[in-house]
N, C-alpha and C. Protein backbone atom coordinates (compact mmCIF):
# COMPACT_ATOMS: atom_id res chain seq x y z
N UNK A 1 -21.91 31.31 19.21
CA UNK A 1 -20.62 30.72 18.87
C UNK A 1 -20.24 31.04 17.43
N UNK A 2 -21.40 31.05 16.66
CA UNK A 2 -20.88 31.31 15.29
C UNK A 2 -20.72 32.79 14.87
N UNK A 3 -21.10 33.61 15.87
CA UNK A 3 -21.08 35.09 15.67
C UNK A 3 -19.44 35.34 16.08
N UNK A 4 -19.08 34.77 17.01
CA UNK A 4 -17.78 34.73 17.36
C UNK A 4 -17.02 34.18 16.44
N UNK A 5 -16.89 33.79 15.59
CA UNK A 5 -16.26 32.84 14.80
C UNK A 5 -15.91 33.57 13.38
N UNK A 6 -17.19 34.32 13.37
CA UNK A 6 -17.44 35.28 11.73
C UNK A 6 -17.20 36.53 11.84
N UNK A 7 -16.64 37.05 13.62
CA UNK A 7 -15.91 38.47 13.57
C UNK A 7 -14.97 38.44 12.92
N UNK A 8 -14.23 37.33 13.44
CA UNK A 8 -12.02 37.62 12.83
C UNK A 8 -12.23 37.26 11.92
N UNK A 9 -13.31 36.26 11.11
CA UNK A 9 -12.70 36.05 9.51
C UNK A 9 -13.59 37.23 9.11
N UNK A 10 -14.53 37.95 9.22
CA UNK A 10 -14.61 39.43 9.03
C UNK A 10 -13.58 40.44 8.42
N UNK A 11 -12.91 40.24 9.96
CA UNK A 11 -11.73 41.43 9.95
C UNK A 11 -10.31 41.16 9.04
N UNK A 12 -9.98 39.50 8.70
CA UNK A 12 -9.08 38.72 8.23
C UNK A 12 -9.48 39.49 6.76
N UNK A 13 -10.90 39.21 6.28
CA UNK A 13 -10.96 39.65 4.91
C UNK A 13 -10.76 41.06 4.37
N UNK A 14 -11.19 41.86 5.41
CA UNK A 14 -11.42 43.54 5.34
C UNK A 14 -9.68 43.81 5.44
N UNK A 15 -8.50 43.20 5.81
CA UNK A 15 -6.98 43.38 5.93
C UNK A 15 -6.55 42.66 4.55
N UNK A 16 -7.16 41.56 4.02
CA UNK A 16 -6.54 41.02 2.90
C UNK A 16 -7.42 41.86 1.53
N UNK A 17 -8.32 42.68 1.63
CA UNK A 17 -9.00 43.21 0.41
C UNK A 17 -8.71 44.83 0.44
N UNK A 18 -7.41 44.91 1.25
CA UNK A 18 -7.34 46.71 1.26
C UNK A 18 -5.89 47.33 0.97
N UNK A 19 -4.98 46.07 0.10
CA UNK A 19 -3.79 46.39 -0.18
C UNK A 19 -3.71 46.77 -1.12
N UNK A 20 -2.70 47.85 -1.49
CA UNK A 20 -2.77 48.10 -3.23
C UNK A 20 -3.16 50.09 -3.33
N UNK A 21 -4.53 49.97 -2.53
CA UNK A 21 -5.22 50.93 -2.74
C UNK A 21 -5.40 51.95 -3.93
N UNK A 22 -5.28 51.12 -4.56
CA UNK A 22 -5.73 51.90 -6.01
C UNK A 22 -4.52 52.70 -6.77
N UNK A 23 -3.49 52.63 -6.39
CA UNK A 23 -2.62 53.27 -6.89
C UNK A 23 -2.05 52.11 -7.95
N UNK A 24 -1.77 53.06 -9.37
CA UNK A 24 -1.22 52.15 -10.45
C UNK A 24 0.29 51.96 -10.06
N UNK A 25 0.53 50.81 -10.94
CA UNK A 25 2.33 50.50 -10.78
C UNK A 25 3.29 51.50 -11.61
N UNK A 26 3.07 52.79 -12.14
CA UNK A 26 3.67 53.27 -12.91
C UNK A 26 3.57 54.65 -12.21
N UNK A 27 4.41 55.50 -12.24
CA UNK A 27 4.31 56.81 -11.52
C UNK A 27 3.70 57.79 -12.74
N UNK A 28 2.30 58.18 -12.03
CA UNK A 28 2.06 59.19 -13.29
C UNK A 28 1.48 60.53 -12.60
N UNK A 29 2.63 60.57 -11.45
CA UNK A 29 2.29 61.97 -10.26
C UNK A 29 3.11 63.18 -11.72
N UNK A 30 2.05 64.09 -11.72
CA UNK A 30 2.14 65.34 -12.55
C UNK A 30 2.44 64.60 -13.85
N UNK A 31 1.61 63.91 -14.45
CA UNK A 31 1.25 63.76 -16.18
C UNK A 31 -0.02 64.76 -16.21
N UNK A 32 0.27 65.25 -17.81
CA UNK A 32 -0.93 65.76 -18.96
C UNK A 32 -2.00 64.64 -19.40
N UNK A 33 -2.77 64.77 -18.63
CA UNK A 33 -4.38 63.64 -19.02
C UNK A 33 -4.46 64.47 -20.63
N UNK A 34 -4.60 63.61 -21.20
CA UNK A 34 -5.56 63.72 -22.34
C UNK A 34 -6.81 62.85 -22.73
N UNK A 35 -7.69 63.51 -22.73
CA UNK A 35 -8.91 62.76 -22.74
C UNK A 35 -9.85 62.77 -24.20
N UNK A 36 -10.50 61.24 -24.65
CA UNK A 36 -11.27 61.91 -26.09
C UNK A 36 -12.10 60.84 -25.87
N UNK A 37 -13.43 60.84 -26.49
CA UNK A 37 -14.74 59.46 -26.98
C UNK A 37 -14.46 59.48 -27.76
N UNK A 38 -14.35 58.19 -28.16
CA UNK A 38 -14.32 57.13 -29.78
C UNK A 38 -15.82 57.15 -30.22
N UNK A 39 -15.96 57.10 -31.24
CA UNK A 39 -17.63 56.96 -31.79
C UNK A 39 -18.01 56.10 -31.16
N UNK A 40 -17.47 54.80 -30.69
CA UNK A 40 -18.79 53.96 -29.73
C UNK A 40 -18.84 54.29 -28.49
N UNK A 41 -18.57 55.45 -27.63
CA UNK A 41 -18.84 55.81 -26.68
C UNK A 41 -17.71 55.44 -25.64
N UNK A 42 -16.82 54.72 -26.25
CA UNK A 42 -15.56 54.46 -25.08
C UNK A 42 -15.07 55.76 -24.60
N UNK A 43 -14.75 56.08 -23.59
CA UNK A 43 -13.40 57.06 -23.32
C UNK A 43 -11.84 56.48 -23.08
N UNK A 44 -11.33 56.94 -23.69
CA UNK A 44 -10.20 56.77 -23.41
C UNK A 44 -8.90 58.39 -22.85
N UNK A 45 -8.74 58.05 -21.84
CA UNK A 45 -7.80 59.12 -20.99
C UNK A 45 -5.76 58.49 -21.29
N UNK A 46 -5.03 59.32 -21.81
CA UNK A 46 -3.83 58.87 -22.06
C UNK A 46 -3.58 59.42 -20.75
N UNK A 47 -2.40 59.52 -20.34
CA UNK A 47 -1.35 59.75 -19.12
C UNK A 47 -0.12 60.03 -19.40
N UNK A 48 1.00 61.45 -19.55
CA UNK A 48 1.69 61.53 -20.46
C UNK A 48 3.12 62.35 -18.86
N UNK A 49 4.09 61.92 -18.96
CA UNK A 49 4.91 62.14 -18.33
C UNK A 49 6.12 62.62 -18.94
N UNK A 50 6.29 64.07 -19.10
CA UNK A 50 7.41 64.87 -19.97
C UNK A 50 7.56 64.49 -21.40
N UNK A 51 6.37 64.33 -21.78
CA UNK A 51 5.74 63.82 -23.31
C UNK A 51 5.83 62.36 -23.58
N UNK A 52 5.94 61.38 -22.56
CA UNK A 52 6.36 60.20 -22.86
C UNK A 52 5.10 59.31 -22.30
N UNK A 53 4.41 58.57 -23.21
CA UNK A 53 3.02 58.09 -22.74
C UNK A 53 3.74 56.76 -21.76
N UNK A 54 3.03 56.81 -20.27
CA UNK A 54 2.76 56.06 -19.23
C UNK A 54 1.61 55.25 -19.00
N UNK A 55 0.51 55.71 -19.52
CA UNK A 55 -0.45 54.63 -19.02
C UNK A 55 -1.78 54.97 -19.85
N UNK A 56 -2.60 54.12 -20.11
CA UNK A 56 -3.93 54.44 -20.82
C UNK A 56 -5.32 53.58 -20.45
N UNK A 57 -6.47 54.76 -19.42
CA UNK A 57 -7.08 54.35 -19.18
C UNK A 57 -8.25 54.10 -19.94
N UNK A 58 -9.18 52.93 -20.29
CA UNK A 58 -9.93 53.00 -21.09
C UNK A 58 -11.68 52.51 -20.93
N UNK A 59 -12.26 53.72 -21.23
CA UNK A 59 -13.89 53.04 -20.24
C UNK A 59 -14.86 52.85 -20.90
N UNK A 60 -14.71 52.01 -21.28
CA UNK A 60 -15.91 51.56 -21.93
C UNK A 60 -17.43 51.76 -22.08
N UNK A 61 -18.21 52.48 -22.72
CA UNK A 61 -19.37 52.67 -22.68
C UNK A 61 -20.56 51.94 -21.59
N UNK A 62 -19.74 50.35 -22.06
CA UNK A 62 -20.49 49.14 -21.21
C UNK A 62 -19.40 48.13 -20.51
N UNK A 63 -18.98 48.09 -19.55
CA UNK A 63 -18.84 47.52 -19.03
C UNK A 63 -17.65 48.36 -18.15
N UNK A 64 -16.61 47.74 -17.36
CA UNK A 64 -15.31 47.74 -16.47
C UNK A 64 -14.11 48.55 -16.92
N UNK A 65 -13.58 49.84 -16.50
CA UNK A 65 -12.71 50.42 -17.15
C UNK A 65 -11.02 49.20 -17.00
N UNK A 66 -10.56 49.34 -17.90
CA UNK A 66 -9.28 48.84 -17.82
C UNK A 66 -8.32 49.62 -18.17
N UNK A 67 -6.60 49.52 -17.61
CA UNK A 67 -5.73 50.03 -18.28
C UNK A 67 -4.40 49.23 -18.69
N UNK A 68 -4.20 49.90 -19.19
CA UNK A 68 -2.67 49.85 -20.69
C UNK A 68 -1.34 50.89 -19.75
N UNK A 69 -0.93 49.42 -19.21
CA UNK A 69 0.99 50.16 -18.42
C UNK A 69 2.04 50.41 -19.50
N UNK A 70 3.24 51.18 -18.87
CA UNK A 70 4.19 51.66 -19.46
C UNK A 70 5.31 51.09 -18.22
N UNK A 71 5.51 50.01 -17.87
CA UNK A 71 6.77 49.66 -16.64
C UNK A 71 7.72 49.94 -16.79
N UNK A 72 8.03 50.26 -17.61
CA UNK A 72 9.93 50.18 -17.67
C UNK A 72 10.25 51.13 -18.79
N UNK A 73 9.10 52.41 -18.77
CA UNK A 73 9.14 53.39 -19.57
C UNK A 73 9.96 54.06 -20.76
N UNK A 74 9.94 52.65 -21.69
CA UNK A 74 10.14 53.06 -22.99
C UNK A 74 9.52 53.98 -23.88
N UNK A 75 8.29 54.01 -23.54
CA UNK A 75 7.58 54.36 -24.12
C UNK A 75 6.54 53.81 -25.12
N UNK A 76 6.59 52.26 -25.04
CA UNK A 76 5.21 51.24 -25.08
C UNK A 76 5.05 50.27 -24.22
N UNK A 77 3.79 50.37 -24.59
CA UNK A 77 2.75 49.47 -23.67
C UNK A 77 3.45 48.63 -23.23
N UNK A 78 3.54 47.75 -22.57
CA UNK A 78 4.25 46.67 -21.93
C UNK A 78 3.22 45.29 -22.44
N UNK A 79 4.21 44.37 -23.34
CA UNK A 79 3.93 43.52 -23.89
C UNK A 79 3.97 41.54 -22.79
N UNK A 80 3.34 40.80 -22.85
CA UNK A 80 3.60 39.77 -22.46
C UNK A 80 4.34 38.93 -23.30
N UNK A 81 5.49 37.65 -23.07
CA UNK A 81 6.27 36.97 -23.61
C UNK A 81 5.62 36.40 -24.64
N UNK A 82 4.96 36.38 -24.91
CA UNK A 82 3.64 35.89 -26.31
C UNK A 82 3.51 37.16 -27.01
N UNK A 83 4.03 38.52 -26.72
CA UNK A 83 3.70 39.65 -27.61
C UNK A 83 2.17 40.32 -27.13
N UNK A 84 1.85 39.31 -26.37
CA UNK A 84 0.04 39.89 -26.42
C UNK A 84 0.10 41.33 -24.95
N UNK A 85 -0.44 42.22 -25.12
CA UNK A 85 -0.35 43.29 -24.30
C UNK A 85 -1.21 43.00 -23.40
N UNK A 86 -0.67 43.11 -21.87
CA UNK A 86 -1.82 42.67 -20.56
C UNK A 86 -2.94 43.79 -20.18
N UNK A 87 -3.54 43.61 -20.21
CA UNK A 87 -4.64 44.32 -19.30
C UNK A 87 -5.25 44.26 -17.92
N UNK A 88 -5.34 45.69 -17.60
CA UNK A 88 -5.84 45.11 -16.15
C UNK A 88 -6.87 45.65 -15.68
N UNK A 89 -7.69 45.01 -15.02
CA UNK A 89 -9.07 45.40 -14.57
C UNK A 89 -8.76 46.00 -12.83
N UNK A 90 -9.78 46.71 -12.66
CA UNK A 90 -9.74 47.01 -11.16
C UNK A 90 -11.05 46.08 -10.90
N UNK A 91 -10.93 45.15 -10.21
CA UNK A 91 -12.42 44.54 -9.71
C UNK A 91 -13.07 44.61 -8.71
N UNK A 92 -12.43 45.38 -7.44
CA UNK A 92 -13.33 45.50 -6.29
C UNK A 92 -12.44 46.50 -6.08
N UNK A 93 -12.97 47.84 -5.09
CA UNK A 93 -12.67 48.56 -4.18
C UNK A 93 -13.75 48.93 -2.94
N UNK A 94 -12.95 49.55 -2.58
CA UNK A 94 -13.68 50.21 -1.01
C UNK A 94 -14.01 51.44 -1.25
C-alpha cells in the first residue's frame, strides 16, 4: 500500500523539479564568453552580446557557481530596490 502511494508523489516531484531547465532569464544565444582566474582561484566567465555585458558567471574555487543578470539590458547588473545586486544560485539539477 505504501509502495503505491510513493509512485505518484515520485512522479509529482520529478514534474515539479524539471522546470526552468537551466536556461538563464537573459538571452545570451551568440555572446563572446570571456573568461579569466582572479588570484584566489575564482573564475569568472563575462557574457557579452554586441559588446554589451549580459550576464556574469562566477565559480568559485570553493563552493556553488552563481550569476550576475543584465534584464532589461542596460547594460548593468540588475540591482534590487535596496540597491543591493541579486544573485543567483543554481541548486539542484538533473
Amino acid at each position: 500500500m505504501k509502495a503505491l502511494m510513493l509512485i505518484p508523489l515520485l512522479m509529482l516531484a520529478g514534474c515539479a523539479s524539471t522546470g526552468g531547465l537551466g536556461a538563464p532569464p537573459v538571452d545570451v544565444s551568440g555572446a563572446d564568453v570571456a573568461t579569466r582566474t582572479m588570484d584566489n582561484g575564482d573564475t569568472v566567465e563575462e557574457y557579452r552580446v554586441a559588446g554589451q555585458l549580459r550576464m556574469v558567471k562566477v565559480t568559485p574555487s570553493r563552493g556553488a557557481p552563481y550569476y550576475l543578470y543584465d534584464k532589461n539590458g542596460d547594460g548593468r547588473m540588475d540591482n534590487d530596490k535596496d540597491g543591493v545586486s541579486p544573485v543567483y544560485w543554481k541548486l539542484y539539477s538533473w
